[in-house]
Protein backbone atom coordinates (compact mmCIF):
# COMPACT_ATOMS: atom_id res chain seq x y z
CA UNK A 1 26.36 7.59 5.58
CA UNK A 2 24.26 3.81 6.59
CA UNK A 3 25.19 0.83 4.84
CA UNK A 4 22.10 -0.15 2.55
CA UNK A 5 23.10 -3.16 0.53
CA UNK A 6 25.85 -4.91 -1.26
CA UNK A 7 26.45 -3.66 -4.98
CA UNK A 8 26.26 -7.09 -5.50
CA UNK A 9 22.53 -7.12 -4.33
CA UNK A 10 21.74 -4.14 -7.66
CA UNK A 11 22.58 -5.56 -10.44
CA UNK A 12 22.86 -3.05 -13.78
CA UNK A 13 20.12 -1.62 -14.92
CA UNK A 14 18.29 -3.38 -11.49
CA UNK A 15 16.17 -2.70 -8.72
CA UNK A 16 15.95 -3.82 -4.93
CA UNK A 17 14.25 -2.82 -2.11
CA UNK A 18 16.09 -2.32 1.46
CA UNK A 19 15.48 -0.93 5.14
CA UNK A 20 18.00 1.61 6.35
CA UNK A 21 16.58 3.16 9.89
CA UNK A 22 13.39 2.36 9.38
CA UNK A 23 12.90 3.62 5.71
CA UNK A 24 12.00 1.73 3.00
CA UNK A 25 13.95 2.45 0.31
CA UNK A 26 14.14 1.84 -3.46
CA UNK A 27 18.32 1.21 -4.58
CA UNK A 28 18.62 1.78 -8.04
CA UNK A 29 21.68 0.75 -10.42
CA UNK A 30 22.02 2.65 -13.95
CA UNK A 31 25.40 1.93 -15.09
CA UNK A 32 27.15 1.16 -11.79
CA UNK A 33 25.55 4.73 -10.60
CA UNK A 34 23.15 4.78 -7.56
CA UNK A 35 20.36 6.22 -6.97
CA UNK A 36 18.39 5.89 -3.52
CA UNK A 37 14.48 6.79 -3.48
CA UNK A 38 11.70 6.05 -1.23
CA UNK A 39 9.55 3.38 -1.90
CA UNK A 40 5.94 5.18 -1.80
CA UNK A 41 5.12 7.62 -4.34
CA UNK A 42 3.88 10.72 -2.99
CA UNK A 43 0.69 10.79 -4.99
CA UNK A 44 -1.16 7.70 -3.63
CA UNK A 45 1.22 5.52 -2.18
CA UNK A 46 2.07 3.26 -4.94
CA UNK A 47 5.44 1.31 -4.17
CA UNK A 48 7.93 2.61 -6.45
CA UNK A 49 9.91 -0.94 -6.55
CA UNK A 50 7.32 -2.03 -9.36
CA UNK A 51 7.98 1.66 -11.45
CA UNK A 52 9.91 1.60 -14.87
CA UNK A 53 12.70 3.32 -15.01
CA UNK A 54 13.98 5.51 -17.95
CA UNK A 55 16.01 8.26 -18.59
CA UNK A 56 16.90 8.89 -15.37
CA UNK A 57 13.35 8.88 -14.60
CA UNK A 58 11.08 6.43 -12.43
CA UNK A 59 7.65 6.13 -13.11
CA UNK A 60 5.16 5.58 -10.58
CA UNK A 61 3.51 1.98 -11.95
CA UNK A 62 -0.06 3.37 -11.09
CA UNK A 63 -0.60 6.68 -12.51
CA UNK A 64 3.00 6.76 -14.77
CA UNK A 65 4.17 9.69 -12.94
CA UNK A 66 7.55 10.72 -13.73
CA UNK A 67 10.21 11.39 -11.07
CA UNK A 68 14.15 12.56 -11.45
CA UNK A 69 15.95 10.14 -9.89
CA UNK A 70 18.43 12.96 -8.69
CA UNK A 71 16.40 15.50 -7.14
CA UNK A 72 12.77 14.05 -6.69
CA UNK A 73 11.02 16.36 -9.14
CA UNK A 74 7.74 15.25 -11.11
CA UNK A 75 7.43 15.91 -15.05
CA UNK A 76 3.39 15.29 -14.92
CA UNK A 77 2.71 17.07 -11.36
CA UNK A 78 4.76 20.20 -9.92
CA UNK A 79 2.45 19.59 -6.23
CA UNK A 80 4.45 16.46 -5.89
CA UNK A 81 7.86 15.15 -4.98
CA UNK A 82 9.93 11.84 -4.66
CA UNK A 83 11.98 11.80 -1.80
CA UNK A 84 15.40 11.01 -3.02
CA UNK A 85 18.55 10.12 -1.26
CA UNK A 86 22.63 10.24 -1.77
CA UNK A 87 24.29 7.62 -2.29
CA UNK A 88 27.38 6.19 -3.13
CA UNK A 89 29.42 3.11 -3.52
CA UNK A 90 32.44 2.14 -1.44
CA UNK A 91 33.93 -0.89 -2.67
CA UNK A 92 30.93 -3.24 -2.79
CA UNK A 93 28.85 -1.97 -0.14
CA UNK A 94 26.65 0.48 -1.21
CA UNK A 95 25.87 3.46 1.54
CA UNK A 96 23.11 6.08 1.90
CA UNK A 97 23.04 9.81 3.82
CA UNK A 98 19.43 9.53 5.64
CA UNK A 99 18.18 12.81 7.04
């Protein structure tokens, strides 16, 4: 697992965008759990950073597609899919498993 950000950096119920390798990515905090997305929806490239999320869904902020936060899957559109990431917290730093 990479070091991605400080929990510090997420607050609750926040957003922030970070580089790990190369890879923008899209940290999400929901109640102290994180969840670790890429930050270009699959459809047309919309940066997820600007998406609402809800009910352990993000939405994409130009078309309101619907992706799990956990495994990537769309609600609106089977043909696409969010790529998602583990991660975890350890202490304060927050850490991500990339490829």
């Amino acid at each position: 697992m990479i070091f991605a950000a400080k929990l510090s950096e997420v607050p609750n119920f926040g957003k922030n965008v970070v580089t790990v390798n190369g890879l923008e990515l899209v940290l999400i905090n929901i109640k102290g759990e994180i969840f670790a997305c890429e930050n270009e929806c699959p459809h047309q490239g919309s940066p997820m950073q600007a998406g609402i999320v809800k009910d352990g869904h993000l939405s994409c902020p130009r078309h309101g597609y619907r992706f799990n936060l956990k495994t990537g899957s769309c609600l609106d559109n089977p043909d696409f899919t969010l790529k998602v990431f583990t991660a975890k917290v350890e202490g304060d730093d927050i850490m991500v498993e990339i490829g």
